[in-house]
C-alpha atoms as a PDB file:
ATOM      1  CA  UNK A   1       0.000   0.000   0.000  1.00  0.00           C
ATOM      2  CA  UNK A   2       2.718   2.366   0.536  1.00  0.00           C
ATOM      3  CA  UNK A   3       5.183   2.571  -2.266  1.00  0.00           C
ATOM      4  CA  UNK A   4       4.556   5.377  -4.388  1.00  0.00           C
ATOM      5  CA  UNK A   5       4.211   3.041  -7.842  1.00  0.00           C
ATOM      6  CA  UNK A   6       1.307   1.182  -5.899  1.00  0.00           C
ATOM      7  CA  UNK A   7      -0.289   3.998  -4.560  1.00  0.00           C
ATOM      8  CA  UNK A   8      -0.946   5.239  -7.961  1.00  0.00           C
ATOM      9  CA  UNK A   9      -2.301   2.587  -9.453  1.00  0.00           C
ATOM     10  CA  UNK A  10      -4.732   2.580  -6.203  1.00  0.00           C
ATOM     11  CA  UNK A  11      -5.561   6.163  -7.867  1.00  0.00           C
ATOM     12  CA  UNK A  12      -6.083   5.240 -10.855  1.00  0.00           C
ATOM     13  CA  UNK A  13      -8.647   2.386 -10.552  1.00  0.00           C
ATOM     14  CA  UNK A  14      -8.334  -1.058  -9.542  1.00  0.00           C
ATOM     15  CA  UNK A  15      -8.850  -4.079 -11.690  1.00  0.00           C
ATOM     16  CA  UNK A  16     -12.450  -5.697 -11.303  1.00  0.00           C
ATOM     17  CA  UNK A  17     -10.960  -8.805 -11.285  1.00  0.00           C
ATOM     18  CA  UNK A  18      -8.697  -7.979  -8.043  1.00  0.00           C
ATOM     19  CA  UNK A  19     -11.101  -5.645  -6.664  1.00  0.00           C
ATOM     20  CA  UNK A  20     -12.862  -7.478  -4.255  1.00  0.00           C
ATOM     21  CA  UNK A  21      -9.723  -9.191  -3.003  1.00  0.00           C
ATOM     22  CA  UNK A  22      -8.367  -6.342  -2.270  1.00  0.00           C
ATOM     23  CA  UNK A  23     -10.828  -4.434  -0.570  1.00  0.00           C
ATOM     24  CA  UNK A  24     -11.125  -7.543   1.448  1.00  0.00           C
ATOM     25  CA  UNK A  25      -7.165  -7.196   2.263  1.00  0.00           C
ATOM     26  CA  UNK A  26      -7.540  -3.383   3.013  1.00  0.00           C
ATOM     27  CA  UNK A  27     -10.791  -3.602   5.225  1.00  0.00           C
ATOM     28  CA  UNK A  28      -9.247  -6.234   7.105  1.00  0.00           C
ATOM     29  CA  UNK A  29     -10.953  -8.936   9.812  1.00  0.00           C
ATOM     30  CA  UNK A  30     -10.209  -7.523  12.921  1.00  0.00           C
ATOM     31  CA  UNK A  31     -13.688  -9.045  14.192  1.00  0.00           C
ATOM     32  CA  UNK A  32     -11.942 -12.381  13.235  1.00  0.00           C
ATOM     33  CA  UNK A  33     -15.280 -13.632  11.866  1.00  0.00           C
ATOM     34  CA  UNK A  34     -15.074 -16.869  10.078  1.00  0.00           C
ATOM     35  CA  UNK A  35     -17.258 -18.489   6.993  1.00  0.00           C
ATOM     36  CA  UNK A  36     -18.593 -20.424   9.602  1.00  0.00           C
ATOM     37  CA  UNK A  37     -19.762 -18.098  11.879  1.00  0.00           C
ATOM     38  CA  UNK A  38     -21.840 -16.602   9.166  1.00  0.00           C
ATOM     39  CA  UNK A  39     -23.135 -19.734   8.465  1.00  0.00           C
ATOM     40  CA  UNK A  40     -24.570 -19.413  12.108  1.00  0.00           C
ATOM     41  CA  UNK A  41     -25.453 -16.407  12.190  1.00  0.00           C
ATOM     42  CA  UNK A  42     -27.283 -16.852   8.363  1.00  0.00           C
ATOM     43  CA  UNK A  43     -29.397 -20.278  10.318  1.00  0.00           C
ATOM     44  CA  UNK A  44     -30.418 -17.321  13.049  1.00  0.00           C
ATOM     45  CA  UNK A  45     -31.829 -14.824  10.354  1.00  0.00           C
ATOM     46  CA  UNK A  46     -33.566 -17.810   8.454  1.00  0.00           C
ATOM     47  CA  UNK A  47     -34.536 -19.181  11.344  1.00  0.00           C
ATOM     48  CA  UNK A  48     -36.401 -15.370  12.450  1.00  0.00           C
ATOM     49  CA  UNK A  49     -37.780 -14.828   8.778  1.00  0.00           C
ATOM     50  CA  UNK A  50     -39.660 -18.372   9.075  1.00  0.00           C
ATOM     51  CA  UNK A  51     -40.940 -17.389  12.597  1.00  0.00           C
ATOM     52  CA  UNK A  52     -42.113 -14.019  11.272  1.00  0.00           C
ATOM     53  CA  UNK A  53     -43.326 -15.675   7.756  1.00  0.00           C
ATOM     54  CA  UNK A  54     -45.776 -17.921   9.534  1.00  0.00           C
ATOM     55  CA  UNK A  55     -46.751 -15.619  12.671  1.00  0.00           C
ATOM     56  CA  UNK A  56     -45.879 -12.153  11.164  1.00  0.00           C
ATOM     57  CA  UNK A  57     -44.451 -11.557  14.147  1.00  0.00           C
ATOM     58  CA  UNK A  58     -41.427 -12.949  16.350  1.00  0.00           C
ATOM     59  CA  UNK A  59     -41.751 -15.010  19.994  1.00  0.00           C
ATOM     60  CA  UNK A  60     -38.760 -15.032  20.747  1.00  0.00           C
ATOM     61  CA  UNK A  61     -36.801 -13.055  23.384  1.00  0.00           C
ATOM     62  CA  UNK A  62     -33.306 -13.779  22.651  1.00  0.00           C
ATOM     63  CA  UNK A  63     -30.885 -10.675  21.706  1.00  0.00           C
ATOM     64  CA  UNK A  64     -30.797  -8.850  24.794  1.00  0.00           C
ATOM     65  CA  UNK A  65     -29.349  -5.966  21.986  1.00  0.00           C
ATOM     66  CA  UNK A  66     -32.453  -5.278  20.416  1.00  0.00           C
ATOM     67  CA  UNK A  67     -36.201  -5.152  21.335  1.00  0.00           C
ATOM     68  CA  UNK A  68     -38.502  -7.176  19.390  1.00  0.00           C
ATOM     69  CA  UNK A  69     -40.418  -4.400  17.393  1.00  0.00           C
ATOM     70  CA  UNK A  70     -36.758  -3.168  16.385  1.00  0.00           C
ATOM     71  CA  UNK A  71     -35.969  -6.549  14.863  1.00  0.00           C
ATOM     72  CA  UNK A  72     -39.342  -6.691  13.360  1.00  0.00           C
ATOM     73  CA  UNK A  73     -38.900  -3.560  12.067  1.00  0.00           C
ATOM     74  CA  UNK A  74     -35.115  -4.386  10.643  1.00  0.00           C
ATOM     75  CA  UNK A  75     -36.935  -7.566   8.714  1.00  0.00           C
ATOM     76  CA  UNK A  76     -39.661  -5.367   6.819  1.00  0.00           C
ATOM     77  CA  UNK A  77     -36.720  -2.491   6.162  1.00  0.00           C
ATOM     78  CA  UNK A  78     -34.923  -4.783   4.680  1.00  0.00           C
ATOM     79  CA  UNK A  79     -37.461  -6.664   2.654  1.00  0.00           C
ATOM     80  CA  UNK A  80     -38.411  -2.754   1.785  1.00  0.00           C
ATOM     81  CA  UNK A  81     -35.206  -1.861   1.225  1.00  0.00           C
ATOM     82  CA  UNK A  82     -33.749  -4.647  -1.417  1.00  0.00           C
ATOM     83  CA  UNK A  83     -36.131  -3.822  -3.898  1.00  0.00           C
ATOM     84  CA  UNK A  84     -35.049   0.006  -3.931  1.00  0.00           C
ATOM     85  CA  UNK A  85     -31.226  -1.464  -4.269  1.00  0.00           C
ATOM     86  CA  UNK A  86     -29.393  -0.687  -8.196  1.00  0.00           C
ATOM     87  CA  UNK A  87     -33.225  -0.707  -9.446  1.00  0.00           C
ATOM     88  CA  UNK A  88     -31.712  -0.055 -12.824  1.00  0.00           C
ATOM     89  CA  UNK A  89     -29.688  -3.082 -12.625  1.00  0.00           C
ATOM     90  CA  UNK A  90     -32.626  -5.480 -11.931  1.00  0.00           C
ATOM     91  CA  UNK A  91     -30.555  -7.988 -10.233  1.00  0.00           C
ATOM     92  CA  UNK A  92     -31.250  -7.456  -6.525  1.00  0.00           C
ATOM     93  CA  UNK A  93     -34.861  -7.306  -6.981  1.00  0.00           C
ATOM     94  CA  UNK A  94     -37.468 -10.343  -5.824  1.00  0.00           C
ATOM     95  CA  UNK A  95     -36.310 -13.035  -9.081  1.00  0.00           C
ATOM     96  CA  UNK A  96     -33.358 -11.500  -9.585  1.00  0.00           C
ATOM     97  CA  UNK A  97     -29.912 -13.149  -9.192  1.00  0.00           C
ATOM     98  CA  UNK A  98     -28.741 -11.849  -6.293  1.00  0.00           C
ATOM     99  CA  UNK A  99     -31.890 -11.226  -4.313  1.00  0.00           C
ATOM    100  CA  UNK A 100     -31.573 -13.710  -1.914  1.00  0.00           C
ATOM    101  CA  UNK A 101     -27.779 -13.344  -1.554  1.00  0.00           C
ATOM    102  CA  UNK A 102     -28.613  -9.698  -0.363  1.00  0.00           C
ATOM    103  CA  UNK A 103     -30.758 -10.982   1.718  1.00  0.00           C
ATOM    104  CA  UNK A 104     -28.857 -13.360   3.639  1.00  0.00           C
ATOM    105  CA  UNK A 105     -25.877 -10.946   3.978  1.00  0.00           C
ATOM    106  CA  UNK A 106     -27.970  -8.268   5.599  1.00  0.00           C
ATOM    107  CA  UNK A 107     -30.161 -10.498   7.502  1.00  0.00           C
ATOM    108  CA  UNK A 108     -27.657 -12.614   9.029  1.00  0.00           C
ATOM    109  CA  UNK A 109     -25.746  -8.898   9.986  1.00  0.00           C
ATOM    110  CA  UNK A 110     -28.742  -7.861  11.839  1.00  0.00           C
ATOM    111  CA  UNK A 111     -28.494 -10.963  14.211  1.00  0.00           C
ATOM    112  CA  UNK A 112     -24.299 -10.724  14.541  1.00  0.00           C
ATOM    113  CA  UNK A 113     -25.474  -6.721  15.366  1.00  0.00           C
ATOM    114  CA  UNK A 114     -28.610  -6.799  17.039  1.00  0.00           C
ATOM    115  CA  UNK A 115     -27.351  -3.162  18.678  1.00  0.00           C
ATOM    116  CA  UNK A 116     -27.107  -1.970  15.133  1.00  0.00           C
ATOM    117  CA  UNK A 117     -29.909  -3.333  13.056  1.00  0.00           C
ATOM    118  CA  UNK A 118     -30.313  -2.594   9.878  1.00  0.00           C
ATOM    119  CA  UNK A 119     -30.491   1.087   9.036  1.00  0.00           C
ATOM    120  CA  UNK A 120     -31.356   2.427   5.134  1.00  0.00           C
ATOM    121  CA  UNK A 121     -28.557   2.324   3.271  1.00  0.00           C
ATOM    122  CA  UNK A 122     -26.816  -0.521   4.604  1.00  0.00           C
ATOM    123  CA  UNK A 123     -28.246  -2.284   1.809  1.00  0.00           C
ATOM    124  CA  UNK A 124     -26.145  -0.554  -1.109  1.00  0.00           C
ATOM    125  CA  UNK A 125     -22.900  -0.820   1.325  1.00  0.00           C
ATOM    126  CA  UNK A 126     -23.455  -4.886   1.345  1.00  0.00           C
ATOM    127  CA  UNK A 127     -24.823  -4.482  -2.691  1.00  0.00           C
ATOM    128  CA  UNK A 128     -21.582  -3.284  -3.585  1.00  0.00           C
ATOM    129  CA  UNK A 129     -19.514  -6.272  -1.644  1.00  0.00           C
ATOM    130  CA  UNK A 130     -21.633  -8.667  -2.693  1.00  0.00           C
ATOM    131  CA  UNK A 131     -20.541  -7.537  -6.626  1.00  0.00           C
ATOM    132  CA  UNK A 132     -16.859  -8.034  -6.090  1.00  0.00           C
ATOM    133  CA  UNK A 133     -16.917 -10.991  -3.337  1.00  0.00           C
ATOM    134  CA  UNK A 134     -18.287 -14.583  -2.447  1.00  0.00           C
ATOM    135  CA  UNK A 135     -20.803 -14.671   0.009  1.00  0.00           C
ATOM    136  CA  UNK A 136     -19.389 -15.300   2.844  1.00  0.00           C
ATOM    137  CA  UNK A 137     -16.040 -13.274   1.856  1.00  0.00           C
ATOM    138  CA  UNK A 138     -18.737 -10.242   1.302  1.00  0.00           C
ATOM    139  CA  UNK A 139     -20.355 -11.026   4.919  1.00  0.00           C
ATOM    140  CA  UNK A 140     -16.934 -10.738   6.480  1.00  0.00           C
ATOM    141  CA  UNK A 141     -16.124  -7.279   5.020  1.00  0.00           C
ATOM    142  CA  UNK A 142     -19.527  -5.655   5.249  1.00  0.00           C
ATOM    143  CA  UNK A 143     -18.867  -6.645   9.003  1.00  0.00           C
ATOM    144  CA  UNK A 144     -15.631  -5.443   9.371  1.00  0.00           C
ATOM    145  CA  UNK A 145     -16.235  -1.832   7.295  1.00  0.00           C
ATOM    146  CA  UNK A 146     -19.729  -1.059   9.636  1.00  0.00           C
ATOM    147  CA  UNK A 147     -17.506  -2.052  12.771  1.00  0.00           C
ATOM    148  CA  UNK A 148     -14.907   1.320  11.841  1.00  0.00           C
ATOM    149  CA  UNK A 149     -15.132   4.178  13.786  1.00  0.00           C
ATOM    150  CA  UNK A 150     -16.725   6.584  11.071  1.00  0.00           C
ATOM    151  CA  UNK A 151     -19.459   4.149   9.786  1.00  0.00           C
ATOM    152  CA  UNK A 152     -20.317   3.232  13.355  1.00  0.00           C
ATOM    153  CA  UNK A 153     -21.047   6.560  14.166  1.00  0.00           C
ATOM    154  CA  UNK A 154     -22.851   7.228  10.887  1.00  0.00           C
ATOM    155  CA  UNK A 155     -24.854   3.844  11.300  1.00  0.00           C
ATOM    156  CA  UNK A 156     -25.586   3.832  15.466  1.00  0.00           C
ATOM    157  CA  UNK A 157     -27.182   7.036  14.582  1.00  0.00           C
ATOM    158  CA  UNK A 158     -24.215   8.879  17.799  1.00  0.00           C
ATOM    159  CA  UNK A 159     -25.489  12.493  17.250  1.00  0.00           C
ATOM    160  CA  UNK A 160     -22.343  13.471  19.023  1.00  0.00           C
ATOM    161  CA  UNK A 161     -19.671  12.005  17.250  1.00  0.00           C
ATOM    162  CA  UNK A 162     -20.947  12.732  13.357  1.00  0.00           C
ATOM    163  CA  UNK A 163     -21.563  16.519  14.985  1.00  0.00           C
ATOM    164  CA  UNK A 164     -17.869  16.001  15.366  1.00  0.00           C
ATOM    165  CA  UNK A 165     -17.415  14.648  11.935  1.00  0.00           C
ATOM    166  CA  UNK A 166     -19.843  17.557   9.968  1.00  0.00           C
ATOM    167  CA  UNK A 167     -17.520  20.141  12.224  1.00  0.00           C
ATOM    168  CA  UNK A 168     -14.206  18.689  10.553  1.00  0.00           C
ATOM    169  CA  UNK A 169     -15.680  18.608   7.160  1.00  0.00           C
ATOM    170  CA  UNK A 170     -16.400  21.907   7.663  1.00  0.00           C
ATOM    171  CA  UNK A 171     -13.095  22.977   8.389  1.00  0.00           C
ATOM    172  CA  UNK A 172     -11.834  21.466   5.068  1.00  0.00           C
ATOM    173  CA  UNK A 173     -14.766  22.752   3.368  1.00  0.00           C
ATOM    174  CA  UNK A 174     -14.293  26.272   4.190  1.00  0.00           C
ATOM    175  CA  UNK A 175     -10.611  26.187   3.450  1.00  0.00           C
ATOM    176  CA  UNK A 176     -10.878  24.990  -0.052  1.00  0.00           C
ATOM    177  CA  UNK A 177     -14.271  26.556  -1.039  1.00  0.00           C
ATOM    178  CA  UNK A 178     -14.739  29.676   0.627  1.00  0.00           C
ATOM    179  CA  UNK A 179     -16.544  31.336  -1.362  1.00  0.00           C
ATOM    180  CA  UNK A 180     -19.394  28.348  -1.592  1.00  0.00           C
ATOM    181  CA  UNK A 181     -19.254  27.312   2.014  1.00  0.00           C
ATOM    182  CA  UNK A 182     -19.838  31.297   2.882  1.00  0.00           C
ATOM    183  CA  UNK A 183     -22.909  30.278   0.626  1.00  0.00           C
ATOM    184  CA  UNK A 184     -24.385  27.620   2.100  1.00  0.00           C
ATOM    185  CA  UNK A 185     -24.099  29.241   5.715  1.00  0.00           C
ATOM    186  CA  UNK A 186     -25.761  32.214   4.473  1.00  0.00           C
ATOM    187  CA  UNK A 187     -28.533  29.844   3.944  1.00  0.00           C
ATOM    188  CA  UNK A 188     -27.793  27.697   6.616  1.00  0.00           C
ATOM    189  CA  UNK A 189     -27.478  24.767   4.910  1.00  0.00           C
ATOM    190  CA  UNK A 190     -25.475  22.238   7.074  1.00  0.00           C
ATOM    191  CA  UNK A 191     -23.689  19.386   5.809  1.00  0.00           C
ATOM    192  CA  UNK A 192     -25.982  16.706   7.629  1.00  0.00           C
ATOM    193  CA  UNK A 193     -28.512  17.771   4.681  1.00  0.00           C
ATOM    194  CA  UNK A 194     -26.784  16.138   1.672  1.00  0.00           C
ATOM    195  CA  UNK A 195     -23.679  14.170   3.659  1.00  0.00           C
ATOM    196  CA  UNK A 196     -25.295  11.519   5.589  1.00  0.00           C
ATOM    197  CA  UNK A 197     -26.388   9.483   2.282  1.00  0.00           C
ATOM    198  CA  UNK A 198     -23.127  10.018   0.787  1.00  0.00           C
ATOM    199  CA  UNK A 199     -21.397   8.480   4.096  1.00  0.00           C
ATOM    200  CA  UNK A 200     -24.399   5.692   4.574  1.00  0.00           C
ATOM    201  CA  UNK A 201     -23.935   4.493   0.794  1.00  0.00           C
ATOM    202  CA  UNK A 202     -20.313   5.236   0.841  1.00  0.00           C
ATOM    203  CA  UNK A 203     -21.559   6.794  -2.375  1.00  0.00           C
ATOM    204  CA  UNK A 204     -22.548   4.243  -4.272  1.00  0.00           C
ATOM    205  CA  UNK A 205     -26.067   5.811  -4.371  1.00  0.00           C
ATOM    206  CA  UNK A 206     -25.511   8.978  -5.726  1.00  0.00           C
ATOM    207  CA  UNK A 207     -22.796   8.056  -8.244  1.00  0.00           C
ATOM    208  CA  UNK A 208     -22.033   5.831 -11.150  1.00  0.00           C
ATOM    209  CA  UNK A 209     -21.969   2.403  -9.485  1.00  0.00           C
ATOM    210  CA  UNK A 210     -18.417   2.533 -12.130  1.00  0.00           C
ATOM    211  CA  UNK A 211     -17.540   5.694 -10.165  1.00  0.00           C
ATOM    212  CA  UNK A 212     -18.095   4.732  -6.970  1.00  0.00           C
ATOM    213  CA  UNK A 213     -16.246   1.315  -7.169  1.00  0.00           C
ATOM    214  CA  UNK A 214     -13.407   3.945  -7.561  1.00  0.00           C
ATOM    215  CA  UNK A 215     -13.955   5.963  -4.915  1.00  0.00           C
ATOM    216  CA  UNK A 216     -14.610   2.620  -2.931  1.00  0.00           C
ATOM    217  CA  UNK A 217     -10.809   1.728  -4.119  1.00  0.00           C
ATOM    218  CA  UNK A 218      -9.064   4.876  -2.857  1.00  0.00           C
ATOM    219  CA  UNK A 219     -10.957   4.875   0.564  1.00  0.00           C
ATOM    220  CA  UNK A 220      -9.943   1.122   1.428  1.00  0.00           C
ATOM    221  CA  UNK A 221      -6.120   2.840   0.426  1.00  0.00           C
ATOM    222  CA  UNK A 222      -6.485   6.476   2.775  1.00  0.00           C
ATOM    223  CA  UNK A 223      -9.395   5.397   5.463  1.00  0.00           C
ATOM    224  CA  UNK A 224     -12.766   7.780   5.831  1.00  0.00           C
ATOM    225  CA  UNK A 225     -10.933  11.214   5.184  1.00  0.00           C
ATOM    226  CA  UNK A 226     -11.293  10.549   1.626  1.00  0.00           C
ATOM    227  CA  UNK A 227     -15.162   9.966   1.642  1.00  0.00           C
ATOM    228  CA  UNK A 228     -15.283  13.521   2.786  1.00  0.00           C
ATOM    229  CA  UNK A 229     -12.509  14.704   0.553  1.00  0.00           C
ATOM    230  CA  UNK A 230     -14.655  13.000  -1.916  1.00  0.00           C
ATOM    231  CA  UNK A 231     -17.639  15.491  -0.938  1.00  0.00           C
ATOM    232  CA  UNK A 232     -15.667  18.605  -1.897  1.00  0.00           C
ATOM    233  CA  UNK A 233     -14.646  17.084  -5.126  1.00  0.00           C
ATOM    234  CA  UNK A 234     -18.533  17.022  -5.806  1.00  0.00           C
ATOM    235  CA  UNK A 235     -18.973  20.431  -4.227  1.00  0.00           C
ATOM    236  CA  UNK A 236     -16.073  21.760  -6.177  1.00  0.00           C
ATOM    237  CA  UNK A 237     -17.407  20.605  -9.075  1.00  0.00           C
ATOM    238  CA  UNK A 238     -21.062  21.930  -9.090  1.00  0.00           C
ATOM    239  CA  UNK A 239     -19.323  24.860  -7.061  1.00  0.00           C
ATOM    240  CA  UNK A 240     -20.650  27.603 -10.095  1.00  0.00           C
ATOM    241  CA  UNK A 241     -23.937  26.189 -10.258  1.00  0.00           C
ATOM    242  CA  UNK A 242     -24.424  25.824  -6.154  1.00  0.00           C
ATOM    243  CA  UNK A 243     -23.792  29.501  -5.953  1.00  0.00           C
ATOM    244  CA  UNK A 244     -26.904  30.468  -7.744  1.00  0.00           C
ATOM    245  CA  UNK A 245     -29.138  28.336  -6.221  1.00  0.00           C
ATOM    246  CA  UNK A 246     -31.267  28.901  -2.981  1.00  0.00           C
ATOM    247  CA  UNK A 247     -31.614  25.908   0.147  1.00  0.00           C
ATOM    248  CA  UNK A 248     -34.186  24.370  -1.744  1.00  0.00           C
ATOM    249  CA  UNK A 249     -33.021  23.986  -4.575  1.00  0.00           C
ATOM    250  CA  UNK A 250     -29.259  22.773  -3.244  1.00  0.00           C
ATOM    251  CA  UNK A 251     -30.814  20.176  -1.161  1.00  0.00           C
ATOM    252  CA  UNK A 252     -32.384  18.911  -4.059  1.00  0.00           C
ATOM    253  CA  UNK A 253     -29.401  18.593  -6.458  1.00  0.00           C
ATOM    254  CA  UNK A 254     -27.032  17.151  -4.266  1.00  0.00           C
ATOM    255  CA  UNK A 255     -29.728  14.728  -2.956  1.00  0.00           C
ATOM    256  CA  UNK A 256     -29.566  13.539  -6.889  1.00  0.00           C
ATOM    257  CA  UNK A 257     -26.561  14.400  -8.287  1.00  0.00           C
ATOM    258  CA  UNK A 258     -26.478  14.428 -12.233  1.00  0.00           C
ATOM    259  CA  UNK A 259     -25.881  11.230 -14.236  1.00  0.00           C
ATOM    260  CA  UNK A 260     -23.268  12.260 -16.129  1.00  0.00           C
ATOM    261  CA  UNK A 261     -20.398  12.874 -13.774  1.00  0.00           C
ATOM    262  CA  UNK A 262     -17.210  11.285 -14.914  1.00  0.00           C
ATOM    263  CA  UNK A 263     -14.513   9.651 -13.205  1.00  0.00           C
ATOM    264  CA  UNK A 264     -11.908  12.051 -14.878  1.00  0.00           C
ATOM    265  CA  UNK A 265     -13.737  15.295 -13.731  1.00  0.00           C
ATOM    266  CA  UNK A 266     -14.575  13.756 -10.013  1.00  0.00           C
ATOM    267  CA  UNK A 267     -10.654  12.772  -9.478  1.00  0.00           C
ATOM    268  CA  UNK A 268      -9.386  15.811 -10.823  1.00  0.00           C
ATOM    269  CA  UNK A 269     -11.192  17.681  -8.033  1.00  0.00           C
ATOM    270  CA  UNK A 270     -11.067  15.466  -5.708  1.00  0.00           C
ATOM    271  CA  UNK A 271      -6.788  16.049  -6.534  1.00  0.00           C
ATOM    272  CA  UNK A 272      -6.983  19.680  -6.209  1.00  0.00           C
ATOM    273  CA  UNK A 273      -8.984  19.427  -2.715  1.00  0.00           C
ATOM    274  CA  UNK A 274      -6.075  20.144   0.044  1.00  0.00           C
ATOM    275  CA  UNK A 275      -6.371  18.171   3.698  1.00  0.00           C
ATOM    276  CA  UNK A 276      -4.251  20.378   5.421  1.00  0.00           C
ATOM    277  CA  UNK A 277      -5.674  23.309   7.537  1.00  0.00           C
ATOM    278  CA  UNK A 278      -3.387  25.715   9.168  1.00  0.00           C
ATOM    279  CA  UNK A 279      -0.540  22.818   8.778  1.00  0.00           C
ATOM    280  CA  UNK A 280      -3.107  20.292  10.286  1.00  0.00           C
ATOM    281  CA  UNK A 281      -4.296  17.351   8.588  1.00  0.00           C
ATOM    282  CA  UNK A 282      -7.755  15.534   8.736  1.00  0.00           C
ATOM    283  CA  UNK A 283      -6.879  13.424  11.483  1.00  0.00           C
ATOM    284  CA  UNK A 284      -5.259  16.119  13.282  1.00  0.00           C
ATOM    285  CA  UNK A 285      -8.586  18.526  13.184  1.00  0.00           C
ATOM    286  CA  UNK A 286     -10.594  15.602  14.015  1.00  0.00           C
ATOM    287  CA  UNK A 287      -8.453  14.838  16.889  1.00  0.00           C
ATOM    288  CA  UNK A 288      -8.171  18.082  18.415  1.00  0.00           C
ATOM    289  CA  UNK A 289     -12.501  18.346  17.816  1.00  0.00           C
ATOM    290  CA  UNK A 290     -12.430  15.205  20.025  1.00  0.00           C
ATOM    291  CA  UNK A 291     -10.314  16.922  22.815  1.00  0.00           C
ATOM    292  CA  UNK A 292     -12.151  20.037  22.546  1.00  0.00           C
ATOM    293  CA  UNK A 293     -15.099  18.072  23.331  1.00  0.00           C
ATOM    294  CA  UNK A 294     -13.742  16.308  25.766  1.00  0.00           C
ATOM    295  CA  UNK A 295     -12.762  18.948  28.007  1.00  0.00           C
ATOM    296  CA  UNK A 296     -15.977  20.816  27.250  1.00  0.00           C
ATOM    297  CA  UNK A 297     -17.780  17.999  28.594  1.00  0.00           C
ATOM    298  CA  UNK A 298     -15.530  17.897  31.774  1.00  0.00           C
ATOM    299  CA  UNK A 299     -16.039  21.871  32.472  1.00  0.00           C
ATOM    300  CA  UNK A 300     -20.250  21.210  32.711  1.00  0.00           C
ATOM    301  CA  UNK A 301     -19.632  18.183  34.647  1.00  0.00           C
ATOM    302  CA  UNK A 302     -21.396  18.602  37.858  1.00  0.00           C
ATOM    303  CA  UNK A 303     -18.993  16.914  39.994  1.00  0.00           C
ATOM    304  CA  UNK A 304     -16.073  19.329  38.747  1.00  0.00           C
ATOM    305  CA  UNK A 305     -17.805  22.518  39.741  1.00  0.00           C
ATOM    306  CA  UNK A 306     -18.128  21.865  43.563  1.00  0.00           C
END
């Protein structure tokens, strides 16, 4: 990963047929979770869906993690969900190819995370694995990418830390777009509004599935700063037309961004976007956002003001 020949071939697009491979490499299986521990974990979630086929609802009280209505819940998202996955590729659909392989990924994650669940969007996330991976392969680093500290955040819906993360986009954002982050605030249009799908879907919604499998390749290289260095290459490039258009209007756009963005134009911006603040890199920022926190929280603790 580190010598500079390899680094930019990372750039410049991995081949499909090493792709999954080495996403699976970069993600890494620090949950240690095995093909057979899916298996289980797959039994469980077939195991719930016959339960709640015949009853429509589920009797038992296992998973301490989750209440029953929130599994309940997770089974009809899902169901609900699939069918809105790629619809232009018809493959994930009910009768499509990879339907039930969609299925059994996400349903066997909700019983391995019954704290989690499934939350919308997880199903492009697993979509996109499940295009480059076996099964079980795809299982292990769906896993192991909702267990890092950005997508945990993102997906345990922790208002605190992803305040922390729109505060250090921010910082970035104003730095290389002045003029269109000035913009937005004078509208007060805050990056929660058209970031959270981006970092749910790791983009694979609102771009090119072709695009994204990029972007997908360069974040398993540099870690979650580049899904939000990927956000200012979008801003960057729609910067003209943002700055003529009114909150309305913004929200809508970069809730469906146009079909026709290519991979040249989105890495050329992406390039010219600089993560470095006042000699401080993204880590850095988001590091010394954590501290500030942290001591902000200790100065209105109770028990420090006696």
């Amino acid at each position: 990963r580190s010598t500079r020949r390899v680094r930019e071939l990372w750039w410049q697009g991995l081949p499909p047929s090493v792709r999954g491979r080495v996403w699976s490499l970069a993600v890494g299986n620090e949950l240690n979770i095995t093909p057979e521990l899916y298996e289980i974990f797959l039994s469980r979630a077939k195991e719930r869906w016959k339960i709640f086929g015949e009853t429509g609802t589920e009797n038992d009280t296992e998973d301490a993690g989750a209440s029953l209505a929130d599994r309940e819940a997770s089974l009809e998202l899902i169901k609900l969900d699939i069918s809105r996955t790629f619809p232009s590729l018809y493959i994930f659909q009910k009768g499509g190819p990879y339907h039930d392989l969609l299925h059994s990924v996400l349903g066997a994650y909700t019983c391995y995370r019954p704290d989690v669940g499934y939350v919308q969007g997880m199903s492009f996330i697993a979509a996109v694995l499940i295009l480059n991976l076996e099964e079980a392969d795809a299982f292990i680093a769906f896993a192991n990418l909702l267990n890092k500290p950005c997508q945990l955040a993102f997906f345990r819906v922790d208002h605190s830390m992803m305040l922390k993360y729109f505060a250090a986009f921010e910082v970035f954002f104003e730095e290389n777009l002045p003029k269109l982050f000035h913009h937005f605030k004078s509208y007060n249009l805050t990056p929660d509004i058209y970031l959270i799908d981006w970092i749910f879907t790791l983009y694979s919604k609102s771009l090119p599935l072709d695009l994204a499998c990029r972007v997908w390749d360069v974040f398993c290289r540099d870690g979650e700063e580049f899904l939000f260095r990927t956000g200012l290459g979008i801003l960057r490039i729609y910067e003209d037309i943002l700055l003529q258009m009114d909150f309305i209007h913004i929200a809508q756009f970069l809730t469906k961004l146009p079909e026709d963005i290519t991979s040249e134009k989105l890495f050329s911006c992406i390039t010219s976007i600089q993560m470095q603040n006042s000699n401080k890199k993204w880590a850095q920022v988001f590091a010394s956002l954590m501290k500030d926190s942290k001591e902000g929280d200790r100065n209105h603790s109770p028990a420090l003001k006696s």
